[in-house]
Protein backbone atom coordinates (compact mmCIF):
# COMPACT_ATOMS: atom_id res chain seq x y z
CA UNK A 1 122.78 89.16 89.16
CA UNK A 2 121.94 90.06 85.44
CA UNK A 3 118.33 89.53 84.67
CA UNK A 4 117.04 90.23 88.38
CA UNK A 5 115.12 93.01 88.67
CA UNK A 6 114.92 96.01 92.11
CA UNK A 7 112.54 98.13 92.71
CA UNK A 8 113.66 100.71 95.40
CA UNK A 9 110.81 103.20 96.89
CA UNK A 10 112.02 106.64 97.76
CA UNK A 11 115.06 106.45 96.46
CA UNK A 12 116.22 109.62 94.46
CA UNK A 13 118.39 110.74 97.73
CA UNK A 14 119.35 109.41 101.17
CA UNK A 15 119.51 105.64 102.36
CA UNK A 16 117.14 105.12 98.99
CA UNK A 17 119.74 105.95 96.70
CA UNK A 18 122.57 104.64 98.24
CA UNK A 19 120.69 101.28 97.82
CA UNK A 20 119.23 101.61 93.81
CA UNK A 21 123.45 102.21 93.22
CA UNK A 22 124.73 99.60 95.59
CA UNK A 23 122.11 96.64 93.49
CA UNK A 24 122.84 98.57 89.78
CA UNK A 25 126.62 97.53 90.95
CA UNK A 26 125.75 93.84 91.36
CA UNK A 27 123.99 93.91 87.45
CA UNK A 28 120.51 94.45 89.21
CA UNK A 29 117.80 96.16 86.77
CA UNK A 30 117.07 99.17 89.04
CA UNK A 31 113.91 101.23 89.33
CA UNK A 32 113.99 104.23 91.29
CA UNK A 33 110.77 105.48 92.73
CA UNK A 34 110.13 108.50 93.54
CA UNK A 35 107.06 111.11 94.57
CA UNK A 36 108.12 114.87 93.88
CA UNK A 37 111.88 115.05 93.47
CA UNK A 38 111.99 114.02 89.91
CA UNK A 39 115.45 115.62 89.03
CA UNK A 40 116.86 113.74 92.34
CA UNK A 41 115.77 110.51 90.48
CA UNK A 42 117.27 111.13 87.24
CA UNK A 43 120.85 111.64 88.61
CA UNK A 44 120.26 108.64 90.19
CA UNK A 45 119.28 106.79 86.75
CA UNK A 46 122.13 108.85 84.97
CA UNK A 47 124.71 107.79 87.47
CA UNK A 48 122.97 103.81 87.11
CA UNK A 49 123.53 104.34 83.19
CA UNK A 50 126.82 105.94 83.31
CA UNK A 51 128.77 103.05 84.52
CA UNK A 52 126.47 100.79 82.74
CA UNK A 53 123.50 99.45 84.41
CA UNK A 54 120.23 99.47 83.46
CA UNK A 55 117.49 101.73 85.06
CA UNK A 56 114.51 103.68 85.15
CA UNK A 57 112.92 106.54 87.04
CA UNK A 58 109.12 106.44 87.93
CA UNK A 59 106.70 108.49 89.96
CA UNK A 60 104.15 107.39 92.23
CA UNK A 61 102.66 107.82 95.46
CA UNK A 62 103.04 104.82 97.26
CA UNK A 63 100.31 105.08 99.60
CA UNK A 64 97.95 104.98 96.62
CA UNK A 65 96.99 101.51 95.28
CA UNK A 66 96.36 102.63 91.95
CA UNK A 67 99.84 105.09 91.25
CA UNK A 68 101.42 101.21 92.75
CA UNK A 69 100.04 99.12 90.46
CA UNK A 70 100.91 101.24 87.56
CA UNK A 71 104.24 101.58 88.87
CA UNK A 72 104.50 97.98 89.03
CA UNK A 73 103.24 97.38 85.40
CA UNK A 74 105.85 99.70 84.00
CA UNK A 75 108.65 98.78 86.04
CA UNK A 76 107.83 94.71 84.37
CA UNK A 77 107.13 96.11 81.63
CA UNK A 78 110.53 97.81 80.86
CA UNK A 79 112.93 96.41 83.01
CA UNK A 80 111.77 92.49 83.57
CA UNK A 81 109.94 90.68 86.22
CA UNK A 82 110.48 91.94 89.64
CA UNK A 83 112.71 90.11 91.91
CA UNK A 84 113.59 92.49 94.83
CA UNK A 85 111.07 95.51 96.47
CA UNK A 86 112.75 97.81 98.75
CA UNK A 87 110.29 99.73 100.75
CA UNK A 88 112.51 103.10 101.80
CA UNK A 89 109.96 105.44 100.99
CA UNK A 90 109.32 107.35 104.36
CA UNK A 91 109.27 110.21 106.39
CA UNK A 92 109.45 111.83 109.80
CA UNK A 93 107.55 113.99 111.82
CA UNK A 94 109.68 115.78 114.86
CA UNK A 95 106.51 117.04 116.97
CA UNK A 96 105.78 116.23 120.93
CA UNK A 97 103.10 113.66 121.34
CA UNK A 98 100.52 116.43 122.44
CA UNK A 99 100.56 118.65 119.82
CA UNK A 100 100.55 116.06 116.89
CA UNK A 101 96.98 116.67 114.59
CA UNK A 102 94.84 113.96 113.90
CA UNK A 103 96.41 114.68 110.28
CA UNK A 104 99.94 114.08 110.94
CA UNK A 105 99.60 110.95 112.38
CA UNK A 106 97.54 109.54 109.30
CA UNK A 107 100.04 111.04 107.24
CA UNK A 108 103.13 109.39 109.04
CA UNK A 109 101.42 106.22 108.64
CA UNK A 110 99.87 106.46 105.65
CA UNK A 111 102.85 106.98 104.44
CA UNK A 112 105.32 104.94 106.73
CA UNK A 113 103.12 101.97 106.90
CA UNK A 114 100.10 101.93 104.28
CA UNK A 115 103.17 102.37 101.56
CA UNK A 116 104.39 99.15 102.58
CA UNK A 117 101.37 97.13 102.52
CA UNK A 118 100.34 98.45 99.23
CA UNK A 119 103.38 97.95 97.49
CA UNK A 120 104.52 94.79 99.07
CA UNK A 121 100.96 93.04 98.35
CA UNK A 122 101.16 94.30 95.04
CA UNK A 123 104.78 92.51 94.65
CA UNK A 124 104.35 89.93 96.36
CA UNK A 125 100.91 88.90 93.61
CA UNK A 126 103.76 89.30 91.04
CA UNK A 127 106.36 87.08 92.90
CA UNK A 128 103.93 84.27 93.98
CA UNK A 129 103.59 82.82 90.48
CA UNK A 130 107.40 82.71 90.32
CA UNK A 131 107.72 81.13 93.37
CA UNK A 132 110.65 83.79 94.33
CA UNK A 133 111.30 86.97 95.61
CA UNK A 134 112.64 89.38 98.11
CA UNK A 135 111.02 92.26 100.27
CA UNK A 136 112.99 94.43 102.39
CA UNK A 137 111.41 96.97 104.36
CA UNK A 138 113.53 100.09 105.87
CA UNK A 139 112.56 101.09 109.54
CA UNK A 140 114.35 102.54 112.39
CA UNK A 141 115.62 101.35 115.80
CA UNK A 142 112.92 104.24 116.71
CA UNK A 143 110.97 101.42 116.18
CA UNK A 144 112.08 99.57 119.50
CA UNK A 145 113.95 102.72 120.94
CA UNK A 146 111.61 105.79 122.09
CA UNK A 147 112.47 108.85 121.16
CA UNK A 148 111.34 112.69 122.87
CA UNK A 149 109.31 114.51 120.18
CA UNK A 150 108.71 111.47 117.73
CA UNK A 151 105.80 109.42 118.87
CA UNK A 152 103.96 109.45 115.23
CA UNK A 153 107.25 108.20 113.63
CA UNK A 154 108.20 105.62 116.75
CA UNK A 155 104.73 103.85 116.44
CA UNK A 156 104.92 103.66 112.66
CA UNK A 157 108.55 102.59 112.89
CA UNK A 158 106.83 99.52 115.55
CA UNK A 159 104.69 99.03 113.35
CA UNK A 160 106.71 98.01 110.16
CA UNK A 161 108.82 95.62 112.62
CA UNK A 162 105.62 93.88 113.39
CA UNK A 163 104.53 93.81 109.69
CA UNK A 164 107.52 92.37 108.61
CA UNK A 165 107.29 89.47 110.80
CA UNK A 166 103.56 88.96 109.74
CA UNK A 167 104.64 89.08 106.05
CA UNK A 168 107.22 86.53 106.67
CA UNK A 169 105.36 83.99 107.89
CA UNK A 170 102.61 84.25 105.12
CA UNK A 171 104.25 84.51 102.24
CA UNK A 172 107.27 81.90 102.83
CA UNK A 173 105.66 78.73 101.73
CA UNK A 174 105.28 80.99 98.48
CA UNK A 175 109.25 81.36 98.53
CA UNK A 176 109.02 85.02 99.11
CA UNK A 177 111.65 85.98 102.03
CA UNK A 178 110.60 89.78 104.24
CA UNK A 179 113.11 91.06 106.42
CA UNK A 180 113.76 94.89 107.43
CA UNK A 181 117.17 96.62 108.38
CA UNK A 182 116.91 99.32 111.16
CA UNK A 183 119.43 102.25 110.59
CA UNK A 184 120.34 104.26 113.19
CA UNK A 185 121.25 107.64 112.75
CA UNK A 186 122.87 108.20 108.93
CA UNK A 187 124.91 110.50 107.17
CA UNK A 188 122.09 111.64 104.77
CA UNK A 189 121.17 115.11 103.38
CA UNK A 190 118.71 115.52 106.03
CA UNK A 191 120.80 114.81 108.48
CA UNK A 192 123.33 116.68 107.48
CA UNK A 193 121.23 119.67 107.41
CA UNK A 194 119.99 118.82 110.75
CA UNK A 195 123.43 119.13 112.01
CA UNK A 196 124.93 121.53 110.39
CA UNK A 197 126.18 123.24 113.85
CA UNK A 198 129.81 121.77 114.18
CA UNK A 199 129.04 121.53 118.12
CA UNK A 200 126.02 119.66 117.67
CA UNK A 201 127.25 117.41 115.34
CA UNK A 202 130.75 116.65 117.33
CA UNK A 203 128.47 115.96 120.79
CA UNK A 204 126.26 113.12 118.16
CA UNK A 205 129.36 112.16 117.44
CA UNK A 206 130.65 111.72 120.63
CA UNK A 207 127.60 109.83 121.84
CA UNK A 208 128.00 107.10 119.33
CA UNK A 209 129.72 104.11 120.29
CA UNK A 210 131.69 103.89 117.40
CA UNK A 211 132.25 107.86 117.38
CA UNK A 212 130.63 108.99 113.62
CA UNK A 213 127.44 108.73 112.30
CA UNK A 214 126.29 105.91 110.06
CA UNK A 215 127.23 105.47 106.40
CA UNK A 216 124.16 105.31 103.79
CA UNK A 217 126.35 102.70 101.96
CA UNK A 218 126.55 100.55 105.15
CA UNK A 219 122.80 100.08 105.12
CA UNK A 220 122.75 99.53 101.57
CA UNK A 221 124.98 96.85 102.15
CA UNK A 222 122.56 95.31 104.64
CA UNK A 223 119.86 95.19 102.28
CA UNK A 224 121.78 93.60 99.24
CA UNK A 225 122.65 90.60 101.57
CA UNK A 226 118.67 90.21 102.88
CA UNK A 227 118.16 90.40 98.78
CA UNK A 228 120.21 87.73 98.19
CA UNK A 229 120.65 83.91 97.96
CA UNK A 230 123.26 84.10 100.97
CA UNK A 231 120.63 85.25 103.75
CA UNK A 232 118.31 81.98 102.43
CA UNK A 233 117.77 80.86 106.05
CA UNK A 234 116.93 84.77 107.09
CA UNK A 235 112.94 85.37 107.10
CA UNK A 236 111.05 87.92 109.42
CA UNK A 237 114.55 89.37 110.56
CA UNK A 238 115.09 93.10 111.90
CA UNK A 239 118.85 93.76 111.39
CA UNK A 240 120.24 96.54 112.95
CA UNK A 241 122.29 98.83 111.23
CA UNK A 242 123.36 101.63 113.91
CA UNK A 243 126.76 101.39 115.54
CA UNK A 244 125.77 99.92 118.02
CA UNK A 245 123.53 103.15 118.96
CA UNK A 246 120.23 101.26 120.10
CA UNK A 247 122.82 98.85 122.12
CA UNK A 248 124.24 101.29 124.72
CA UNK A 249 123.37 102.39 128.46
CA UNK A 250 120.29 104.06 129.21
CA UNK A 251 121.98 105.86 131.72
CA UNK A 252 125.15 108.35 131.47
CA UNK A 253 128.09 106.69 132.70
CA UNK A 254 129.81 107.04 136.26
């Protein structure tokens, strides 16, 4: 894939970087975005570099039109025309439904869900001439599995399945494919920290189906194939990337 061109969003740790190394593999031009955690986004470029890919790191805000299409400029600018975006950017917001502010929910979707329109109408206006081009958004199975404590991130979650679906069917006649992989619960630094109890993490554990938690590589893997030429005949898709987690009984077993 030398010559093509990734943009990932977010991606300076977690499921983001796991991705911008997984395309840099394949020869892809990689641009890692990022918002605060510059130095996180420079290993990431160093590590690109070190085996010999080409990358770059850049800041923006991806909820802000204007830090996007600057992004965008620089990213064609230095690295080539843009092939693949990969909207990862994201975060989460562990509160009940009652005591949520009227500014955390903006914030989880302004983040979770204006990032993605922004960026993806601002690639997609750079695609359309080229009749080609690849958007893959990352959600959540919280966004067609409830969760206690998360309404604010389950509706934006809902959301971005919905919006992938929508962006499908518009911009396919330009030759523009949108799917979105779901990961379930993965072995991130966040997560990690989460479960840093040995107890709590062995009873996660035990509650997935295929007894660990998920790999960030796995989902990377996910997105490469919705990126590429073999998943041709795969628009508007949600692939699930959890185990099997999302799949399982409601209820405990007899």
């Amino acid at each position: 894939m030398a010559g093509e061109v990734a943009l990932v969003t977010g991606a300076s740790r977690g499921i983001g970087k796991a991705i911008a190394l997984r395309f840099a593999r394949e020869e892809y031009a990689v641009a890692v975005n990022y918002r605060q955690d510059r130095a996180g986004a420079e290993e990431v470029v160093k590590e690109i570099r070190g085996f010999g890919g080409r990358a770059l790191s850049i800041a923006a805000n991806v909820a802000d039109r204007a830090e996007v299409q600057g992004m965008m400029e620089s990213v064609e600018k230095e690295l080539g025309p843009l092939t693949v975006l990969v909207n990862n950017a994201g975060i989460v917001l562990r509160k009940s439904f009652l005591d949520t502010t009227d500014e955390e929910w903006e914030e989880t979707f302004r983040t979770n869900v204006r990032a993605i329109f922004i960026t993806s109408q601002e690639a997609a206006r750079r695609m359309i001439p080229r009749g080609r081009g690849f958007i893959v958004n990352i959600s959540s199975i919280s966004g067609h599995v409830a969760v206690e404590n998360r309404c604010a991130y389950c509706s934006s979650k809902g959301a971005v399945h919905m919006m992938t679906k929508a962006m499908a069917l518009e911009l396919a006649p330009h030759g523009i494919q949108v799917n979105a992989v779901a990961p379930g619960i993965m072995e991130t630094e966040g997560i990690r920290s989460l479960m840093a109890n040995p107890e709590l993490r062995a009873s996660y554990e035990k509650y997935m189906p295929k007894g660990r938690l998920g790999w960030t590589e796995e989902c990377a893997e996910a997105v490469l194939f919705l990126a590429s030429e073999k998943a041709s005949y795969i628009n508007g898709a949600i692939l699930v990337v959890d185990g099997g987690l999302s799949s399982r009984q409601a209820l405990p077993r007899l």
